[in-house]
Protein backbone atom coordinates (compact mmCIF):
# COMPACT_ATOMS: atom_id res chain seq x y z
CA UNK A 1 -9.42 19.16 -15.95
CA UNK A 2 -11.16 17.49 -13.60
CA UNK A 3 -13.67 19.15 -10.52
CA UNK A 4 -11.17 18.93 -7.93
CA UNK A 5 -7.46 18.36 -6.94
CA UNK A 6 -6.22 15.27 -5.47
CA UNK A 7 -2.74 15.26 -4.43
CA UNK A 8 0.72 15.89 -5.55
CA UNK A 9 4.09 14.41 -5.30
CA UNK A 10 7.95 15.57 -5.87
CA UNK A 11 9.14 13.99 -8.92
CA UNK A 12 12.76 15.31 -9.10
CA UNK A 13 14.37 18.39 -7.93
CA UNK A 14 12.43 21.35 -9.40
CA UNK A 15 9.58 19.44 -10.65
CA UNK A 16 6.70 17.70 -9.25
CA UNK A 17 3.34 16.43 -10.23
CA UNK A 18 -0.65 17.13 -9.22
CA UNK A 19 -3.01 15.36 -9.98
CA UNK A 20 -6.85 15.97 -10.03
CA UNK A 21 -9.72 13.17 -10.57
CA UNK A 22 -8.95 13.40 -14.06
CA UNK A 23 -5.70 14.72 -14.87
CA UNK A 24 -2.33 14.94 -14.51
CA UNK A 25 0.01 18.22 -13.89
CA UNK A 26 3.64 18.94 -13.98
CA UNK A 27 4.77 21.96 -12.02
CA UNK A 28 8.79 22.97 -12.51
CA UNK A 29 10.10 25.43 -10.87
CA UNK A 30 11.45 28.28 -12.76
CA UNK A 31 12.98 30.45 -10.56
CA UNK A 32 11.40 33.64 -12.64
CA UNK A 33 8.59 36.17 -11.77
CA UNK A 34 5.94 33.13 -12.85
CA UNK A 35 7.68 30.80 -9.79
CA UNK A 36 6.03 27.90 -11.59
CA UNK A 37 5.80 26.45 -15.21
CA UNK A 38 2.65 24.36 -15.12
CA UNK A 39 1.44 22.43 -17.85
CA UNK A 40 -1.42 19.85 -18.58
CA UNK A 41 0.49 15.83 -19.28
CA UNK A 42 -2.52 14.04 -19.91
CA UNK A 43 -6.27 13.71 -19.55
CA UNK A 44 -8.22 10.67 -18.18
CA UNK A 45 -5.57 9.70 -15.59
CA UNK A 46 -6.76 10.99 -11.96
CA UNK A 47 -5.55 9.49 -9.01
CA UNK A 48 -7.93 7.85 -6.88
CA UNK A 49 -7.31 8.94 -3.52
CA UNK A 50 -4.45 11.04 -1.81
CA UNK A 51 -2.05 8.65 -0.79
CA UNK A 52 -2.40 6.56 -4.21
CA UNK A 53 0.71 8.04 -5.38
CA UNK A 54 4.05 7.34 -5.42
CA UNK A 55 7.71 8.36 -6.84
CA UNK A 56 10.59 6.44 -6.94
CA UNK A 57 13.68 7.19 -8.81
CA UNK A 58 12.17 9.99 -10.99
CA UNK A 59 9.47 7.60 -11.96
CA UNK A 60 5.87 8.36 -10.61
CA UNK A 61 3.10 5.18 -10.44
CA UNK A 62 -0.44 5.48 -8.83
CA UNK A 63 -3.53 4.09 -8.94
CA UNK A 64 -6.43 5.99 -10.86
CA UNK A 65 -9.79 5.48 -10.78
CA UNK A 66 -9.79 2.84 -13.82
CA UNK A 67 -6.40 1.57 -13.86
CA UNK A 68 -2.77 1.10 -12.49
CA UNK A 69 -0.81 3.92 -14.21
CA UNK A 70 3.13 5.73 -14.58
CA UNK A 71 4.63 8.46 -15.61
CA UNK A 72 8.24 8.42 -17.08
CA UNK A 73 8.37 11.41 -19.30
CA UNK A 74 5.20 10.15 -20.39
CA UNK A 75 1.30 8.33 -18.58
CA UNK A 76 0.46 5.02 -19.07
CA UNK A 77 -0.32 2.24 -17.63
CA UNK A 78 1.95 -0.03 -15.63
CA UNK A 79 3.70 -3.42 -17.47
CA UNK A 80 0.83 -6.01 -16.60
CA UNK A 81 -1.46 -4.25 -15.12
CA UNK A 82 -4.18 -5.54 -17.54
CA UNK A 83 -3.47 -8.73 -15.66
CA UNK A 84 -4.66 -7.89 -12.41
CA UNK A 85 -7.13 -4.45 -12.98
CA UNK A 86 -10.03 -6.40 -13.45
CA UNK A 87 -9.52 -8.54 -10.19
CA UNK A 88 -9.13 -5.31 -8.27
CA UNK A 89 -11.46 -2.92 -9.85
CA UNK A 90 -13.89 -5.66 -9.37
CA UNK A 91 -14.00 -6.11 -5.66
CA UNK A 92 -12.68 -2.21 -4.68
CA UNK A 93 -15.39 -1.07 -2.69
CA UNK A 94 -15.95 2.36 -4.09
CA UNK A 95 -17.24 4.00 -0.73
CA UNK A 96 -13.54 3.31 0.59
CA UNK A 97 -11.93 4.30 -2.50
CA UNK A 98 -10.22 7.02 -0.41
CA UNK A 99 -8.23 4.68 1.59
CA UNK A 100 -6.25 3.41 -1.14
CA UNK A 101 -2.69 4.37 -0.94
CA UNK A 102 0.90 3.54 -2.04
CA UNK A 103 3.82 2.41 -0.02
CA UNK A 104 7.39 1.74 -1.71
CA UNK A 105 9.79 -0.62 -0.05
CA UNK A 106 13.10 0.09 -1.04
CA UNK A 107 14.84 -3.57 0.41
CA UNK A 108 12.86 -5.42 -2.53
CA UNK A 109 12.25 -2.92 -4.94
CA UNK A 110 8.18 -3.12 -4.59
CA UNK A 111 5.38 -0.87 -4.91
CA UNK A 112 2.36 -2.13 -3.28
CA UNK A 113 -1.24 -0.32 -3.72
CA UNK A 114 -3.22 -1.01 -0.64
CA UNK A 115 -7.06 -0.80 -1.30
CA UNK A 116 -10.04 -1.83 0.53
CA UNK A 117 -12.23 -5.11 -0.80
CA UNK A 118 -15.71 -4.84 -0.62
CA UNK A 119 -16.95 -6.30 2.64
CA UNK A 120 -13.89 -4.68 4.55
CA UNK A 121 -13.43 -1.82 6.89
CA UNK A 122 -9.72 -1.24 6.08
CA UNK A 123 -7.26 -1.37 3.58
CA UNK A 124 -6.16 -4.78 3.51
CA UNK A 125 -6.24 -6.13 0.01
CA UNK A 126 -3.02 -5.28 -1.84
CA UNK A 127 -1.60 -5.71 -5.49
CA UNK A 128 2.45 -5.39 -5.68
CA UNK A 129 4.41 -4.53 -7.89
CA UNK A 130 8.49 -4.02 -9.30
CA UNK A 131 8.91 -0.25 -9.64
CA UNK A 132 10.97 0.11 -12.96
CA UNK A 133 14.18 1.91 -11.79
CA UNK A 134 15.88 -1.34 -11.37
CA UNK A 135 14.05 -3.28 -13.76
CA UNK A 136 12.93 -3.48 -17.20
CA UNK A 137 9.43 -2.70 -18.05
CA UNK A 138 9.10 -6.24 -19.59
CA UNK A 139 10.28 -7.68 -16.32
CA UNK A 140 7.82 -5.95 -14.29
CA UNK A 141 5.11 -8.06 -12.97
CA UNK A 142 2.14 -7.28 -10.94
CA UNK A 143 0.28 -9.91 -8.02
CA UNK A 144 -2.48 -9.08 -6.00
CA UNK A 145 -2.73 -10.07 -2.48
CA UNK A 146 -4.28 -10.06 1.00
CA UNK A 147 -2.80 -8.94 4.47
CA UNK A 148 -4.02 -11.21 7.03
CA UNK A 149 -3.71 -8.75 9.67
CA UNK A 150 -3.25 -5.04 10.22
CA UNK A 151 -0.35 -3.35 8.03
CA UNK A 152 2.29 -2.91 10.82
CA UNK A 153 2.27 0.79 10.37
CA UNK A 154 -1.44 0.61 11.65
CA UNK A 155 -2.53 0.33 15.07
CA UNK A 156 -5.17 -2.77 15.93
């Protein structure tokens, strides 16, 4: 599904996950003649640009083109995310939609999903959020947000 393929991402040992613009693949490893058991997990849940994916703790998260979404054995979307995907969606300028991407930081537990506003030349508009492996999905909260300067892994 989907017209081309997007990106991919270790999940665990001997399994990882591709997605197209569309769709979501698992890959595990096999270790037989085939190398590679792949199989469709869902339709309608492409990732919007390359580095819009992460995993942390066997749990994948990444921002499609319509919505924040997971996968934990199963896609859909992240706890609260209806909260802020409107307020994002609506000011994501779509001609930068490539230089969205994920960054995990492990001292506070956050996922944060860098995209670029319309009216900006880089990615400086962010919505974080609690990855689940140390919280409850109930617990989970997303919050938008806005860098005032340059991420520090970016030169001026």
């Amino acid at each position: 599904m989907g017209t081309k393929l997007i990106a991919g991402r270790v999940l665990a040992p001997f399994v990882s996950l591709v997605w197209s613009d569309a769709a979501l693949y698992q890959f595990q490893y096999t270790g037989t003649q085939y190398v590679y058991n792949s199989s469709l997990v869902a339709r309608d849940c492409g990732l919007i640009a390359p580095n819009a994916a992460i995993a942390v703790a066997g749990v994948a998260y990444w921002m499609g083109a319509k919505d924040f979404l997971m996968y934990d054995g199963s896609v859909r979307p992240m706890p609260n995310s209806k909260d802020v995907r409107k307020f994002v969606y609506d000011q994501l300028d779509p001609a930068s939609a490539y230089q969205c991407h994920a960054v995990y930081n492990p001292v506070f537990n956050y996922i944060f999903f860098f995209y670029t506003a319309i009216g900006q030349i880089a990615p400086l508009a962010y919505v974080r959020a609690r990855s689940c492996a140390a919280s409850t999905a109930s617990s989970t909260s997303m919050r938008p947000g806005t860098t005032r300067t340059a991420p520090p892994w970016r030169t001026a």
